[in-house]
Protein backbone atom coordinates (compact mmCIF):
# COMPACT_ATOMS: atom_id res chain seq x y z
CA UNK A 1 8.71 17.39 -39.41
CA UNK A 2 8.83 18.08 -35.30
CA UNK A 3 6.46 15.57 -33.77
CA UNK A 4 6.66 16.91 -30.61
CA UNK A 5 6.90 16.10 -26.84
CA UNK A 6 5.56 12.19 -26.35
CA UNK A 7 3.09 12.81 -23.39
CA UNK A 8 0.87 9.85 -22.07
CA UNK A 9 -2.13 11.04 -19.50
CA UNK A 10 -4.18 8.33 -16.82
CA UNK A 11 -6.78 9.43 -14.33
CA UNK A 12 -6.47 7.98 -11.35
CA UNK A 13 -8.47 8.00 -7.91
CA UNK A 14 -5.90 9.87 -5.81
CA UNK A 15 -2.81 11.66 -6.98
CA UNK A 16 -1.24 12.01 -3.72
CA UNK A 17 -1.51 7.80 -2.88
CA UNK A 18 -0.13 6.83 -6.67
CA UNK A 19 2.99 9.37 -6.57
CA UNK A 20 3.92 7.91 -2.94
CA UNK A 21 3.12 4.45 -4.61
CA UNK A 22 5.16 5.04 -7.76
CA UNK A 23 8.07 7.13 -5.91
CA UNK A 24 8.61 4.09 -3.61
CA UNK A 25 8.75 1.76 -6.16
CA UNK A 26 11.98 4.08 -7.36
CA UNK A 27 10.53 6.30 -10.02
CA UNK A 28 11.65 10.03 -10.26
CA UNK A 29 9.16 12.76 -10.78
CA UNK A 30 9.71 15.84 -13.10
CA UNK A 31 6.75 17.87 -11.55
CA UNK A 32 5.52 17.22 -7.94
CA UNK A 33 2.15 16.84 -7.62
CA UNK A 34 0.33 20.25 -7.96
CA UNK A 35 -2.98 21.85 -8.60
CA UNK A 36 -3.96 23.47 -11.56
CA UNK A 37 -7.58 24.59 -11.75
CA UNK A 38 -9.79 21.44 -10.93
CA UNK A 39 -7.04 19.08 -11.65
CA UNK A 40 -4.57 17.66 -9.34
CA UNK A 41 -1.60 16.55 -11.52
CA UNK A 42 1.98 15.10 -11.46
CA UNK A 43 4.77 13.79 -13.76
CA UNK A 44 6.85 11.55 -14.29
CA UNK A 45 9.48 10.61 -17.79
CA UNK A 46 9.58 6.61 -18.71
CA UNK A 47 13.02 6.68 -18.84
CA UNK A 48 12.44 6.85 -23.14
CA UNK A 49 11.81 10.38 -22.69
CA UNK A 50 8.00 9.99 -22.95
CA UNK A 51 6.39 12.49 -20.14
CA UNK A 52 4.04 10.00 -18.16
CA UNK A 53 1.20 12.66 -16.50
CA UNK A 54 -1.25 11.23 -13.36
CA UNK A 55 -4.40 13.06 -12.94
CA UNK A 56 -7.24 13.41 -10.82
CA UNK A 57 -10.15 16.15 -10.61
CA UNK A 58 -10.89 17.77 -7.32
């Protein structure tokens, strides 16, 4: 049985401020923050191989 791609979401306030907040601290993004719809979104991998995805809507 394929369980799939572990993927954790959490909205946040600002995208932007908690990627430049996260990246400082050392972590490595998969996906840059970008806009899809009325969602800004980025990713990031736990280092488990669980996808880590930051939201917020615009």
């Amino acid at each position: 049985m394929d369980t799939g791609m572990p993927w954790t979401q959490f909205d946040v306030d600002s995208v932007d401020d908690e990627y430049e907040r996260l990246q400082n601290l050392g972590v490595e993004f998969s996906i840059k923050p970008s806009i899809f719809g009325t969602m800004k979104y980025t990713v990031f991998d736990n280092t488990w191989g669980n996808n880590i995805e930051i939201v917020t809507n615009l």
